[in-house]
Protein backbone atom coordinates (compact mmCIF):
# COMPACT_ATOMS: atom_id res chain seq x y z
CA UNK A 1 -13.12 -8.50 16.49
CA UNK A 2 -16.00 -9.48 14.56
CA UNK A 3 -15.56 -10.02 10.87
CA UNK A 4 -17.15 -7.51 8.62
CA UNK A 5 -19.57 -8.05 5.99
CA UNK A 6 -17.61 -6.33 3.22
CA UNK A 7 -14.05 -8.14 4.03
CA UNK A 8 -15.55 -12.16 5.42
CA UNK A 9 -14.14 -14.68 3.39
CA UNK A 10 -12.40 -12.37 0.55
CA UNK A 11 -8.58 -12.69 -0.92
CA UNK A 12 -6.73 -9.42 -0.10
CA UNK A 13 -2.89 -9.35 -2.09
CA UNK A 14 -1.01 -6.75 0.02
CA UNK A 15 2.42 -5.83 -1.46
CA UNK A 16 5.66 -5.18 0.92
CA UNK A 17 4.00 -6.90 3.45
CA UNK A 18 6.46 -8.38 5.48
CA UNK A 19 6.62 -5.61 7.92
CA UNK A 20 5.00 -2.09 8.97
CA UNK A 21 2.01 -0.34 7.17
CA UNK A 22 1.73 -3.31 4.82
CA UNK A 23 1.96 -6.05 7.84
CA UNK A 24 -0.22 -3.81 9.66
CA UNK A 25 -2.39 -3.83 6.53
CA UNK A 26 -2.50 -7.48 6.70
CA UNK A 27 -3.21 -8.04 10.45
CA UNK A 28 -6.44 -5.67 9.97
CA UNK A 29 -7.57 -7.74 6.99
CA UNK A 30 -7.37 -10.80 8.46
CA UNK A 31 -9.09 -9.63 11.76
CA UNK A 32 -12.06 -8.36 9.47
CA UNK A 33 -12.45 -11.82 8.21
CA UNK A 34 -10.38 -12.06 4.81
CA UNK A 35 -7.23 -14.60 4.15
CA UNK A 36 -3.97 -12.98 2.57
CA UNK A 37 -1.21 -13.13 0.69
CA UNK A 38 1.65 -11.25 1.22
CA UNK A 39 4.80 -10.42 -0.43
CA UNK A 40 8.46 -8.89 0.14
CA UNK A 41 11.83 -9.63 -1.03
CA UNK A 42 13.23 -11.72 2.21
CA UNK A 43 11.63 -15.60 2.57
CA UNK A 44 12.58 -15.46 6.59
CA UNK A 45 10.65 -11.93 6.86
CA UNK A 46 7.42 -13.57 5.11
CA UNK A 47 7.64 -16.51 7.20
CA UNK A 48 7.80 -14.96 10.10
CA UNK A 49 5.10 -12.21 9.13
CA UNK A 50 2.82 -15.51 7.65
CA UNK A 51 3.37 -16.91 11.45
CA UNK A 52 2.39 -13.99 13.31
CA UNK A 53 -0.86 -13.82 10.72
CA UNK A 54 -1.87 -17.09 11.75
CA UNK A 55 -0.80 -19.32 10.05
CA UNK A 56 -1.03 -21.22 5.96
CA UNK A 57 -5.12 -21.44 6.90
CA UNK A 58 -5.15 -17.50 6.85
CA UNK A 59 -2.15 -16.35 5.33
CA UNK A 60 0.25 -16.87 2.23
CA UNK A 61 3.79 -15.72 1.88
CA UNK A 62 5.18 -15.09 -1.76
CA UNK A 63 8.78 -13.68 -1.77
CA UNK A 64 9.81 -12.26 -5.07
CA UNK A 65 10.92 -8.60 -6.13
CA UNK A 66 7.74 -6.40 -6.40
CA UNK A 67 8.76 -4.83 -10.11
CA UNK A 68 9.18 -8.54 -11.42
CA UNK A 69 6.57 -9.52 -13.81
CA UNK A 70 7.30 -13.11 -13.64
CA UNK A 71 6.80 -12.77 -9.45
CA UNK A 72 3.34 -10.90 -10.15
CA UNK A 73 2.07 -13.52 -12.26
CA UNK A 74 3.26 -16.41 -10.10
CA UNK A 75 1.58 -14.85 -7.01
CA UNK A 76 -1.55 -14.09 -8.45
CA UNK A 77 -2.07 -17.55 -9.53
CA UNK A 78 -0.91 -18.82 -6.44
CA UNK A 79 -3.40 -16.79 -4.76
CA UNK A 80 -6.73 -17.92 -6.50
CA UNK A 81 -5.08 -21.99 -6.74
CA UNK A 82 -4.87 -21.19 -2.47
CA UNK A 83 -8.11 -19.72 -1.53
CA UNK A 84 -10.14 -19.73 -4.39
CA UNK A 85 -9.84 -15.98 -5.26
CA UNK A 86 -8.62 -12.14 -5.56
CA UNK A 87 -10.98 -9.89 -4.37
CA UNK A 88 -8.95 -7.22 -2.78
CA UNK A 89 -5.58 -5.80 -3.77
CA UNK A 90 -3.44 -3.00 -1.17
CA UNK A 91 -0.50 -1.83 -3.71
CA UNK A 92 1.85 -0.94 -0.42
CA UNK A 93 5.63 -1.25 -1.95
CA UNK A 94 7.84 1.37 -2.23
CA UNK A 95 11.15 2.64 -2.10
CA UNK A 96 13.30 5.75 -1.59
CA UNK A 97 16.77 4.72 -1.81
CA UNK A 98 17.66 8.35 -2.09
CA UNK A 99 18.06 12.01 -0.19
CA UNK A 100 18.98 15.33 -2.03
CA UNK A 101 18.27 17.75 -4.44
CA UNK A 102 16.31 16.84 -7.56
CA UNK A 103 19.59 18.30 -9.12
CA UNK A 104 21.47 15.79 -7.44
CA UNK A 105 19.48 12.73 -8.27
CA UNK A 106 21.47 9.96 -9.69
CA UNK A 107 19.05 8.83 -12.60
CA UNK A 108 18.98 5.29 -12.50
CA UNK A 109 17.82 5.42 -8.79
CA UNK A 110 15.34 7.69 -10.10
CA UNK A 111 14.30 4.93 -12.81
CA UNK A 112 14.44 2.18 -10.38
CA UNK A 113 11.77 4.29 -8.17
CA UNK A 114 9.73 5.13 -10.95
CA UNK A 115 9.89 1.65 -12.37
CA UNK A 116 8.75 0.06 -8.60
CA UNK A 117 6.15 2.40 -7.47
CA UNK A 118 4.35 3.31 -10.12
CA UNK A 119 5.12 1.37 -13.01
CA UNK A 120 5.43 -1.86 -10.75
CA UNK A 121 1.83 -0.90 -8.59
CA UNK A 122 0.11 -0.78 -12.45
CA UNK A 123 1.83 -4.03 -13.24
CA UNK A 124 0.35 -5.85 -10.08
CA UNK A 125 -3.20 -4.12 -10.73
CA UNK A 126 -3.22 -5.51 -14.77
CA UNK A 127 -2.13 -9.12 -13.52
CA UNK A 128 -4.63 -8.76 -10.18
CA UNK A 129 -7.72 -7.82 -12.78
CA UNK A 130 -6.72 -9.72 -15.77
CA UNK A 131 -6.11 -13.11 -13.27
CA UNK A 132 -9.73 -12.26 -11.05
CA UNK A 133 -10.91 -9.27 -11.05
CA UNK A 134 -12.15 -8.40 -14.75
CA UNK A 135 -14.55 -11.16 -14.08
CA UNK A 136 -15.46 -10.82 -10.73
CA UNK A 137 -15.24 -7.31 -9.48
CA UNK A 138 -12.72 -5.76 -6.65
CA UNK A 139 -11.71 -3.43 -4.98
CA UNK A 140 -8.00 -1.63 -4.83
CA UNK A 141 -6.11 0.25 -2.40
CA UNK A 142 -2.69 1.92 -3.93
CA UNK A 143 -0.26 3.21 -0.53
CA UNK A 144 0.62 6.99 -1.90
CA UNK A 145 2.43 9.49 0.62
CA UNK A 146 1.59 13.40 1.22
CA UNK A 147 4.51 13.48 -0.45
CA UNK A 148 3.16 13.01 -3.83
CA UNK A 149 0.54 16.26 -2.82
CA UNK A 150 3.19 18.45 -2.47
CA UNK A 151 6.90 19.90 -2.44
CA UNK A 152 8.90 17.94 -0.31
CA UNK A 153 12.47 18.78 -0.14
CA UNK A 154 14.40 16.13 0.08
CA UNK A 155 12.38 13.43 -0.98
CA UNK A 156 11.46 14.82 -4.30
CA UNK A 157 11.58 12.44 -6.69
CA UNK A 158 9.86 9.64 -4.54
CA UNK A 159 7.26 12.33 -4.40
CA UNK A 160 7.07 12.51 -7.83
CA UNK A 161 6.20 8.94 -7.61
CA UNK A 162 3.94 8.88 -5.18
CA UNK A 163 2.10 11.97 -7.44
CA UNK A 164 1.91 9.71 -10.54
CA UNK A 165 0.16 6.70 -8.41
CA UNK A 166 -2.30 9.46 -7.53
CA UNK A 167 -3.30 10.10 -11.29
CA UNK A 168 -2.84 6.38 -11.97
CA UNK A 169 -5.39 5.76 -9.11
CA UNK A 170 -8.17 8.45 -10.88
CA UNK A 171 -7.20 7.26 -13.88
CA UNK A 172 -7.84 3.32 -13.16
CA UNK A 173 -11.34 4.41 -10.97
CA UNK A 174 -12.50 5.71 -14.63
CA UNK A 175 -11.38 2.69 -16.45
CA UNK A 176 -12.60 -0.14 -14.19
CA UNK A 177 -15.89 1.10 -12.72
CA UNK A 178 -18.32 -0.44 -12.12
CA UNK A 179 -16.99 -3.42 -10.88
CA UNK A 180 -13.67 -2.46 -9.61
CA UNK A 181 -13.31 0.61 -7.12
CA UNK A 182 -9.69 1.85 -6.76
CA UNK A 183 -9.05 4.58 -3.85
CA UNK A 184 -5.40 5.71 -2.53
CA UNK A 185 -4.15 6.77 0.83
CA UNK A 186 -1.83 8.93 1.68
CA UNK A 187 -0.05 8.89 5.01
CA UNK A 188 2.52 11.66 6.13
CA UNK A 189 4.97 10.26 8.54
CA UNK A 190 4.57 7.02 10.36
CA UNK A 191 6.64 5.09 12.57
CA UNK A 192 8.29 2.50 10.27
CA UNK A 193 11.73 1.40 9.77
CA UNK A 194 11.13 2.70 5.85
CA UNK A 195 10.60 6.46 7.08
CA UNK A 196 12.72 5.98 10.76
CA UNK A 197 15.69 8.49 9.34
CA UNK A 198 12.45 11.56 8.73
CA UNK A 199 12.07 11.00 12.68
CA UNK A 200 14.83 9.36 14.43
CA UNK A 201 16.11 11.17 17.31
CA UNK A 202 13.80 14.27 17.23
CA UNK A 203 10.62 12.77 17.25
CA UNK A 204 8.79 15.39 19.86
CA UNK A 205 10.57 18.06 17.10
CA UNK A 206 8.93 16.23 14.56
CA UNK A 207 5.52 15.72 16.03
CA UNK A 208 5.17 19.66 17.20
CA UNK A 209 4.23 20.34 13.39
CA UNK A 210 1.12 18.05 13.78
CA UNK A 211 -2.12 19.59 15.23
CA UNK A 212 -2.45 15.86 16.34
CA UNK A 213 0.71 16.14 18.62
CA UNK A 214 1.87 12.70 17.37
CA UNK A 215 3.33 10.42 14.36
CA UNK A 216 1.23 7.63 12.35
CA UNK A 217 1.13 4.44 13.35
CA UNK A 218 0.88 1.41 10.83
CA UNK A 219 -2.61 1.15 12.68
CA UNK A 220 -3.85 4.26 11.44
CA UNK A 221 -3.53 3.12 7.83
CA UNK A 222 -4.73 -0.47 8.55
CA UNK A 223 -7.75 0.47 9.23
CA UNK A 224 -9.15 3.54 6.74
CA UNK A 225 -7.03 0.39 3.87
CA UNK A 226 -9.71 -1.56 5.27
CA UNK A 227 -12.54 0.46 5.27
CA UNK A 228 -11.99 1.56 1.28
CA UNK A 229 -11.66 -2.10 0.68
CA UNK A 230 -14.81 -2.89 2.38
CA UNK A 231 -18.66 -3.05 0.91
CA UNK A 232 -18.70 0.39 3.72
CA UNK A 233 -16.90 2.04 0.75
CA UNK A 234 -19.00 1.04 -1.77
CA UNK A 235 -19.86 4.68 -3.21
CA UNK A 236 -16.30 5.90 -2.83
CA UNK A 237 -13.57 5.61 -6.09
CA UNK A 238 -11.01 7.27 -7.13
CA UNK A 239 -10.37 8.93 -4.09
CA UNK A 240 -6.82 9.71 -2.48
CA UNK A 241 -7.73 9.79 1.66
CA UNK A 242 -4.92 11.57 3.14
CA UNK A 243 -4.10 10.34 6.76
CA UNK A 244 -1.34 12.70 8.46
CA UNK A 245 -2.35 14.29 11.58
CA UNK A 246 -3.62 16.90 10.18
CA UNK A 247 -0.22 18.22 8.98
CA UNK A 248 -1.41 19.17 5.66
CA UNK A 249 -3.81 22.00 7.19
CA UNK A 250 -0.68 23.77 8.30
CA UNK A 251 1.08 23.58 5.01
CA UNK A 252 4.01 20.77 6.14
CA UNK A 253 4.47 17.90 4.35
């Protein structure tokens, strides 16, 4: 694939990137031209990911917990001392380590979500900006869900989330214009071991709801990340794109 103007020779960080959407995220980056840095918890997972990248000439693998300040500072320095800079950041982590009722929720796994979706993805964009992009512009992609545009049963409090990062993404568009555009996108339900247990089993159940007849696939977010990260985007901020089949329209989440 040829590399595009807006992504040749750029620094994308991508978050949780050791597998799925934020792999995918990755492979699409470094297709269009740009080198990467990835992170996730496991070393083996990043090395492995890092491999199937290409290599140390195109990718970087930082393992570290996301909502760890000391890990966000290391890998953005790490970043610009490897390739000479931070243009692009894809905020992809996230967790759910719960199912219920909101009145169920135990709180401190509602904390820890809070704390490493939305609270951790602003943590990674002040270090990203304060380390590059305050002085040399950017552009920022933050990985919501359709969750976070409406009731979903269930899943509620990761929605809840996922509905902050939305704000947070408006918010920062305001605050960092002109030289940094930040846009979000938000997928419904794609094939990943994260969101396996919203599809295992009855996937053609599952699909039916979609006037697309079928489930995401990373791919499908790779490439609209890449376009808001690219000089294609240029006019767009502050947007939330939401990818899911058209599933919205019909009032599922």
């Amino acid at each position: 694939m040829p590399a595009s103007p807006g992504l040749a020779g750029k620094t994308a960080l991508v978050t949780g990137a050791s597998r799925g959407i934020g792999l995918a995220i990755a492979q699409r980056l470094v297709d269009e031209g740009a080198r990467v840095v990835i992170t996730a918890r496991k070393v083996d997972a990043l090395e492995a990911a890092v491999a199937e990248l290409g290599g140390p000439s195109k990718a970087l693998g930082i393992a570290g917990r996301a909502d760890d300040e000391e890990h966000q500072a290391d890998v953005v320095a790490r970043a610009v001392e490897t390739f000479g800079s931070l243009d692009l950041l894809v905020n992809n982590t996230g967790i759910n380590p719960t199912y219920g009722t909101l009145m169920d929720i135990d709180l401190d796994a509602a904390r820890k979500i809070l704390e490493v979706n939305a609270i951790g993805t602003l943590a990674w964009t002040q270090k990203v900006v304060g380390g590059w992009m305050a002085e040399h512009g950017g552009s920022i992609v933050n990985v919501v869900s359709v969750a976070g545009l409406r009731p979903a049963p269930g899943i509620g409090f990761y929605g809840a989330s996922k509905a902050l990062l939305v704000h947070l993404t408006e918010e920062l568009a305001v605050e960092l214009g002109p030289g940094i555009r930040v846009n979000a996108v938000a997928p419904a339900v794609v094939k990943t071991r994260f969101a396996e247990a919203l599809y295992s089993g009855r996937e053609e159940e599952v699909s039916a709801a979609y006037p697309l007849q079928r489930l995401g696939v990373p791919e499908d977010i790779a490439g609209a990340v890449a376009h808001l990260l690219s000089d294609d985007a240029s006019w767009t901020t502050g947007q939330t794109l939401v990818l899911d089949g058209g599933l919205t329209l019909t009032g599922g989440v």
